[in-house]
N, C-alpha and C. Protein backbone atom coordinates (compact mmCIF):
# COMPACT_ATOMS: atom_id res chain seq x y z
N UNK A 1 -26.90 81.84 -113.76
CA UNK A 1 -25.63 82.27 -114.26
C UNK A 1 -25.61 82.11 -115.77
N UNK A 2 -24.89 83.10 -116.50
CA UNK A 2 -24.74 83.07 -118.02
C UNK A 2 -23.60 82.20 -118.45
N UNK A 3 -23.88 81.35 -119.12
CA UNK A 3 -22.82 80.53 -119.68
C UNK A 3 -22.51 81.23 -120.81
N UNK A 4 -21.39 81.51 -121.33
CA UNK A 4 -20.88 81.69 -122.85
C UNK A 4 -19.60 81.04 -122.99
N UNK A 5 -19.97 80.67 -124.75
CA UNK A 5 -19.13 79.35 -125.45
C UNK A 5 -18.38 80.54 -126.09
N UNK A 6 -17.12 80.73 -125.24
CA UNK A 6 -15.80 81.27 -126.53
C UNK A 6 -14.62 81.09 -126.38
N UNK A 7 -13.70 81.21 -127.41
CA UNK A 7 -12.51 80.82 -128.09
C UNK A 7 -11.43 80.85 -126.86
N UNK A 8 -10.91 79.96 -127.00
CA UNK A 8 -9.29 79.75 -126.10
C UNK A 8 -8.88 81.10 -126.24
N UNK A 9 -8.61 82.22 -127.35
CA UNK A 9 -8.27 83.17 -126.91
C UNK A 9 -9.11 83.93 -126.26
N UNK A 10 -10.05 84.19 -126.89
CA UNK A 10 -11.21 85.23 -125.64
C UNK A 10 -11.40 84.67 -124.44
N UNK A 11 -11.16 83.35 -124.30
CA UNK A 11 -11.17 83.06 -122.88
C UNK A 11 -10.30 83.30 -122.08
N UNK A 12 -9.00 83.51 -122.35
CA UNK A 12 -7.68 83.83 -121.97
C UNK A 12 -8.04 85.06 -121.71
N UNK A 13 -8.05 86.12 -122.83
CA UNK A 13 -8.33 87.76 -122.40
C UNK A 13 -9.16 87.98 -121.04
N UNK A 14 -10.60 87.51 -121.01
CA UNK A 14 -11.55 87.77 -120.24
C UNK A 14 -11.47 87.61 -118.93
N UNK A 15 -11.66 87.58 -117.82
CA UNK A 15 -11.35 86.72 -116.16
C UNK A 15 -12.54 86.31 -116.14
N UNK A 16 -12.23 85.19 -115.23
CA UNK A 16 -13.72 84.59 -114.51
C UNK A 16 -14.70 85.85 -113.91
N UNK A 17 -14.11 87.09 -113.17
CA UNK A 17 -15.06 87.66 -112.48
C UNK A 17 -15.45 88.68 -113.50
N UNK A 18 -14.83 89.03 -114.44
CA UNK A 18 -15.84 90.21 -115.45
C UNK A 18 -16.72 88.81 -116.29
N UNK A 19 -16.51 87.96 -116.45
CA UNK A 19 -17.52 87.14 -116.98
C UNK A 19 -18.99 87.11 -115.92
N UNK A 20 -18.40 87.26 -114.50
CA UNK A 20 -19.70 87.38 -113.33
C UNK A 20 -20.32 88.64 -113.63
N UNK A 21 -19.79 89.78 -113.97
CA UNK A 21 -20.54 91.44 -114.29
C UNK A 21 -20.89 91.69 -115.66
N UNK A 22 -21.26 90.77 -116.30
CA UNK A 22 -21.00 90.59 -117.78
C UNK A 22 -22.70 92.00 -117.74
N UNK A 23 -22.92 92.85 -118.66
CA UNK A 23 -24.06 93.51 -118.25
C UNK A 23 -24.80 93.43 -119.84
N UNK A 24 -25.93 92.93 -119.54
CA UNK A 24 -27.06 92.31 -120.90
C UNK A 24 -27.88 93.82 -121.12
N UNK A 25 -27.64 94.56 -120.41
CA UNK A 25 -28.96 96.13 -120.56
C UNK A 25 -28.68 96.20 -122.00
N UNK A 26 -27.43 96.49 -122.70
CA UNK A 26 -27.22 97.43 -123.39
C UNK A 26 -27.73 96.10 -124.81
N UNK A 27 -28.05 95.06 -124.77
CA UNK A 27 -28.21 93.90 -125.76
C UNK A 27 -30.02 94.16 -125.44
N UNK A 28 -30.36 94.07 -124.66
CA UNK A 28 -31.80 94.29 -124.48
C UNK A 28 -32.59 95.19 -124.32
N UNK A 29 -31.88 96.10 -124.24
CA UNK A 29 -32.48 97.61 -124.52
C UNK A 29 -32.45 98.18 -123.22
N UNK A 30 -31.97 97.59 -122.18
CA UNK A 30 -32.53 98.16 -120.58
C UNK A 30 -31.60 99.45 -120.53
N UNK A 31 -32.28 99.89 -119.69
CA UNK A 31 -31.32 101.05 -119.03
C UNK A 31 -30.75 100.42 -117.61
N UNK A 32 -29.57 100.23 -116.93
CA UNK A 32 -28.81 100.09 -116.57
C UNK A 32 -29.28 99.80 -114.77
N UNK A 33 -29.64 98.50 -113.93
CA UNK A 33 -30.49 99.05 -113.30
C UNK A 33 -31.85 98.39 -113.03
N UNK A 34 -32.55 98.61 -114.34
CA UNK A 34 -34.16 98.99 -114.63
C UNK A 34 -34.79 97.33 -114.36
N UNK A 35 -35.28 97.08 -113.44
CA UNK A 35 -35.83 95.63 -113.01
C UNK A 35 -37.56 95.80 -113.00
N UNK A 36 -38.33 96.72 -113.80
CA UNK A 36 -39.34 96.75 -114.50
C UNK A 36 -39.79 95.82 -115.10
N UNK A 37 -38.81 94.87 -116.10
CA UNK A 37 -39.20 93.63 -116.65
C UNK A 37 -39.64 92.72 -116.13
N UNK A 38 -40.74 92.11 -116.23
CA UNK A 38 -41.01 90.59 -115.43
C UNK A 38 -41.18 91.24 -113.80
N UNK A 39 -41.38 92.34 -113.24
CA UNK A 39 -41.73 92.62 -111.88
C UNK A 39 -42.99 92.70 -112.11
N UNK A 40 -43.73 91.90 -111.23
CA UNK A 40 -45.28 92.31 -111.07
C UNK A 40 -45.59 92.40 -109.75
N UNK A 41 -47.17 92.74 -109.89
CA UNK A 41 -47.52 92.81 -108.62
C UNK A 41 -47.93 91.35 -107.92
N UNK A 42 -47.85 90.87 -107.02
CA UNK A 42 -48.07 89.44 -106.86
C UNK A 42 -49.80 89.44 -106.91
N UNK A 43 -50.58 90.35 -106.03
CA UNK A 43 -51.53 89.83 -105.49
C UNK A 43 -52.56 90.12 -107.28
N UNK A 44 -52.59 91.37 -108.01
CA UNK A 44 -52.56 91.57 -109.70
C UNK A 44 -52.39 90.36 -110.30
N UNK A 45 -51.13 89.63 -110.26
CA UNK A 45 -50.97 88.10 -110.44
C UNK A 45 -51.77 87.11 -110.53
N UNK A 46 -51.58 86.83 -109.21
CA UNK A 46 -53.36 86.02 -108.50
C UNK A 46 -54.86 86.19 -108.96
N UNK A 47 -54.62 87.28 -109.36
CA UNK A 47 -56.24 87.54 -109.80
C UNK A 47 -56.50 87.64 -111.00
N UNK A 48 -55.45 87.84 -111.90
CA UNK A 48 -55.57 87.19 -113.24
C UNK A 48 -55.28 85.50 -113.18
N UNK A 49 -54.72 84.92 -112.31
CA UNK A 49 -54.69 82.87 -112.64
C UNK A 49 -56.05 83.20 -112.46
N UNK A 50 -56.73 83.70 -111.44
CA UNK A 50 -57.75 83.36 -110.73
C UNK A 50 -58.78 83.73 -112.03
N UNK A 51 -58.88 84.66 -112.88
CA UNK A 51 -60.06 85.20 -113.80
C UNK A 51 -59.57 84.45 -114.89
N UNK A 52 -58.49 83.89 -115.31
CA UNK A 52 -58.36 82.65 -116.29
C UNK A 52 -58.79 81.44 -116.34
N UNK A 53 -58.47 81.30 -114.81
CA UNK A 53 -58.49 79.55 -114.12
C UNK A 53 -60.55 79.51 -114.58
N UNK A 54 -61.33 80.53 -113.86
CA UNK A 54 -62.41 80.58 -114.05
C UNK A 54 -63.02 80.64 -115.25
N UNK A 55 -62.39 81.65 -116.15
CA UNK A 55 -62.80 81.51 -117.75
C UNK A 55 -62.49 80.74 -117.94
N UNK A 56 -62.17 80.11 -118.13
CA UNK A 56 -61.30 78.52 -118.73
C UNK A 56 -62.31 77.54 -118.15
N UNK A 57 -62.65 77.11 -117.21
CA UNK A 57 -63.83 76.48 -116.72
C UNK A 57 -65.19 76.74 -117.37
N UNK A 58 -65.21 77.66 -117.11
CA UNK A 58 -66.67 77.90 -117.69
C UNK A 58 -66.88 78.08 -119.08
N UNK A 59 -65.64 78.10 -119.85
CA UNK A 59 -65.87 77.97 -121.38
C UNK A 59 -65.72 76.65 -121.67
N UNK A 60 -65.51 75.93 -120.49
CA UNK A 60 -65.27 74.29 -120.98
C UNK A 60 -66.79 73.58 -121.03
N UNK A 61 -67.20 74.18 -119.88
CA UNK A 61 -68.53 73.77 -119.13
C UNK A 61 -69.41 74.17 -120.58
N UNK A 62 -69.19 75.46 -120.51
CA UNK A 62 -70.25 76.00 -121.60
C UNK A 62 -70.07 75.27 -123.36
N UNK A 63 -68.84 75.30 -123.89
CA UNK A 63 -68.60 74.27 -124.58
C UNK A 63 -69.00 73.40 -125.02
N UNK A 64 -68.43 72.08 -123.54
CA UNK A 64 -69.41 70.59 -123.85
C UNK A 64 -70.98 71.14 -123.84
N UNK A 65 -71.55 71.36 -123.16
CA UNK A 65 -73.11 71.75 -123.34
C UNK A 65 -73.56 72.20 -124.57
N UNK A 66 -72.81 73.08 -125.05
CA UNK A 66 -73.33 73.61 -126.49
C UNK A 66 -73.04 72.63 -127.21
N UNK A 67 -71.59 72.16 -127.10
CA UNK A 67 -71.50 71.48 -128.68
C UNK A 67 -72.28 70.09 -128.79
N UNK A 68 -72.96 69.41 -127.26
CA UNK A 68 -73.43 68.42 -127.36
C UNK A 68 -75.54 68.59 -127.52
N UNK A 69 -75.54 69.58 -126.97
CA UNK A 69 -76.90 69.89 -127.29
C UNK A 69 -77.33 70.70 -129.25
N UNK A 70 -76.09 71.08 -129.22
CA UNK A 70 -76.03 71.46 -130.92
C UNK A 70 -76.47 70.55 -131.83
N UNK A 71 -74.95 69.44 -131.61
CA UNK A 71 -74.79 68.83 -132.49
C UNK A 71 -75.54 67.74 -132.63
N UNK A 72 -75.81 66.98 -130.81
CA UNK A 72 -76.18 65.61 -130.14
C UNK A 72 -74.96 64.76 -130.84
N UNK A 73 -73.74 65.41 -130.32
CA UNK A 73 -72.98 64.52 -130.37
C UNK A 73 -71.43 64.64 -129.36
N UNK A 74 -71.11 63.57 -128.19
CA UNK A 74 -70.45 63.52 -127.97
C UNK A 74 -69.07 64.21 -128.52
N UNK A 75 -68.58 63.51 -129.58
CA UNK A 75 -67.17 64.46 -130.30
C UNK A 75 -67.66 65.71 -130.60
N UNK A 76 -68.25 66.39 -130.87
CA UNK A 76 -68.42 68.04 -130.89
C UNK A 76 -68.79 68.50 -129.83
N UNK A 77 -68.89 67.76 -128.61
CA UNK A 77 -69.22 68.54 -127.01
C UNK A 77 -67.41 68.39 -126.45
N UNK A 78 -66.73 67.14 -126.66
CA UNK A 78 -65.68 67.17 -126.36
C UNK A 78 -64.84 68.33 -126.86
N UNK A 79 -65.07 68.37 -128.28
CA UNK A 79 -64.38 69.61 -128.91
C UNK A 79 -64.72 70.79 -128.79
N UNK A 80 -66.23 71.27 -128.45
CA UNK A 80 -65.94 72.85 -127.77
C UNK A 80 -65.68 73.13 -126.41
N UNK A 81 -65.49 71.90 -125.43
CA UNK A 81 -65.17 71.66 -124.11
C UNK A 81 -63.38 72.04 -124.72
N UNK A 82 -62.96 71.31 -125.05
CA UNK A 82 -61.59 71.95 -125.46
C UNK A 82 -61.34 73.39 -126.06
N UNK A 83 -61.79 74.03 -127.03
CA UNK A 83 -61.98 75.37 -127.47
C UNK A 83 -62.36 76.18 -126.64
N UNK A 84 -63.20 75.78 -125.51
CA UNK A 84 -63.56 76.21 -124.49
C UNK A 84 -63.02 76.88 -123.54
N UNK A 85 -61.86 75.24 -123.44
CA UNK A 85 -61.15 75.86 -122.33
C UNK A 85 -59.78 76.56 -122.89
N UNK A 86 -59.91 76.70 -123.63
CA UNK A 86 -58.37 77.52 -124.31
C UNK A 86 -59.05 78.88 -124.93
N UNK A 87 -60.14 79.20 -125.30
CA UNK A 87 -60.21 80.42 -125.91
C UNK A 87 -61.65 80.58 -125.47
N UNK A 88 -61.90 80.72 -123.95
CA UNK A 88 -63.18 81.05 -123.44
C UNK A 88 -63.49 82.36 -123.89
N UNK A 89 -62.90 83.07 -124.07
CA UNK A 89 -63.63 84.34 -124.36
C UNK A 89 -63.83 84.28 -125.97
N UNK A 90 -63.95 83.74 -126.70
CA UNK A 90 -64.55 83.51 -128.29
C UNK A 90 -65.42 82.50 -128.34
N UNK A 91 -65.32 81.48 -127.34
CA UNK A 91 -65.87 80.33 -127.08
C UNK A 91 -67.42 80.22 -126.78
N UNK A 92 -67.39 80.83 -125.81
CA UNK A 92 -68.90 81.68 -125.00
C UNK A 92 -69.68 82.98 -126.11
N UNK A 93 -69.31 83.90 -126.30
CA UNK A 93 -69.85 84.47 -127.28
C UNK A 93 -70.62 83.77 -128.90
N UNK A 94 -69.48 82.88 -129.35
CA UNK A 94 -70.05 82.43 -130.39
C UNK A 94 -71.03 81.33 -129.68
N UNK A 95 -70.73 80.75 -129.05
CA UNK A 95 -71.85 79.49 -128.77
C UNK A 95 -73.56 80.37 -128.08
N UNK A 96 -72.93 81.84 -127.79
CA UNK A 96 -74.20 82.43 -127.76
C UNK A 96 -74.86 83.17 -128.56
N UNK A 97 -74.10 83.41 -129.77
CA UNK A 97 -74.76 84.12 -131.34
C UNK A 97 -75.36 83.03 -131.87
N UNK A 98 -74.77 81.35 -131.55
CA UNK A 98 -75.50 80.50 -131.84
C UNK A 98 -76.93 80.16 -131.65
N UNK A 99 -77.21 80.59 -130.50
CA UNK A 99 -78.26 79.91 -129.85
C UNK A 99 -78.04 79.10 -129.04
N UNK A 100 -77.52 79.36 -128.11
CA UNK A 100 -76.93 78.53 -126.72
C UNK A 100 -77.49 77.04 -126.53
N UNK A 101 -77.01 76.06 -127.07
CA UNK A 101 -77.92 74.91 -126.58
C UNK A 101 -79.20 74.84 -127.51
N UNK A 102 -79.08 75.45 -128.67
CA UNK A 102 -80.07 74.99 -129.55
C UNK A 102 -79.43 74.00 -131.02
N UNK A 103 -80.71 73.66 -131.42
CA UNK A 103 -79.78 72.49 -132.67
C UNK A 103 -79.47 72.95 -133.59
N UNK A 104 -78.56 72.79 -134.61
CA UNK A 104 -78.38 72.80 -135.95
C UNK A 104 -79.20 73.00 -136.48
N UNK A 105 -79.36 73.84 -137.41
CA UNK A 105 -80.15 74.02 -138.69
C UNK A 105 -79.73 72.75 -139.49
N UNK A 106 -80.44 72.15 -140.05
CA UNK A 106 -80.24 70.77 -141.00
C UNK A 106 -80.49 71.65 -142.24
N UNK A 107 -79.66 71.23 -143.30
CA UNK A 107 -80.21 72.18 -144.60
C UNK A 107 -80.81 70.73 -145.22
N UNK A 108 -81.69 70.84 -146.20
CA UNK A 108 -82.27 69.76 -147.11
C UNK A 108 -81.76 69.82 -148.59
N UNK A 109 -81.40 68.83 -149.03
CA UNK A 109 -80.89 69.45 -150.08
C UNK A 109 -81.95 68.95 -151.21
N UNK A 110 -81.84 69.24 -152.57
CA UNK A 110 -82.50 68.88 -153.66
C UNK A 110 -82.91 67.41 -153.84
């Protein structure tokens, strides 16, 4: 239910039941009706948690592995295990332009 905060007089004008038909289309652009918004398909649904839930795993998996065989270090396996699991699809690619599980280049300096 929509709550709205107004004035002793507009509250007076208005009734309780046109406050129940109060109609938001014309504030949100809808056409009158139109329950398009936010309708999905359920089982479409499911199979995107399902192809997230999985990317998300496996960029975690892939992640810790890289960043700990990279770096050989715990805190940078934790941290692409996290990057991992939030942005598997940038996650996996770069850790494979890397060299998947290979080390750092050490630079030497002067």
């Amino acid at each position: 239910m929509l709550h709205l905060s107004l004035t002793d007089r507009e509250e007076s004008a208005v009734s309780d039941d046109e406050l129940e038909h109060i109609d938001l289309s014309a504030d949100l652009g809808l056409r009158s009706g139109d329950d398009s918004i936010g309708a999905t398909d359920p089982e479409k649904s499911r199979a995107w948690i399902w192809f997230w839930t999985l990317a998300s795993v496996a960029g975690m998996g892939t992640g810790a592995y890289h960043g700990y065989k990279r770096n050989d270090s715990v805190g940078w396996a934790i941290g692409w295990a996290v990057v991992g699991g939030i942005f598997p699809v940038v996650t996996i690619p770069v850790s494979i332009a890397q060299g998947f599980g290979k080390r750092k280049p050490r630079w030497r300096g002067r």
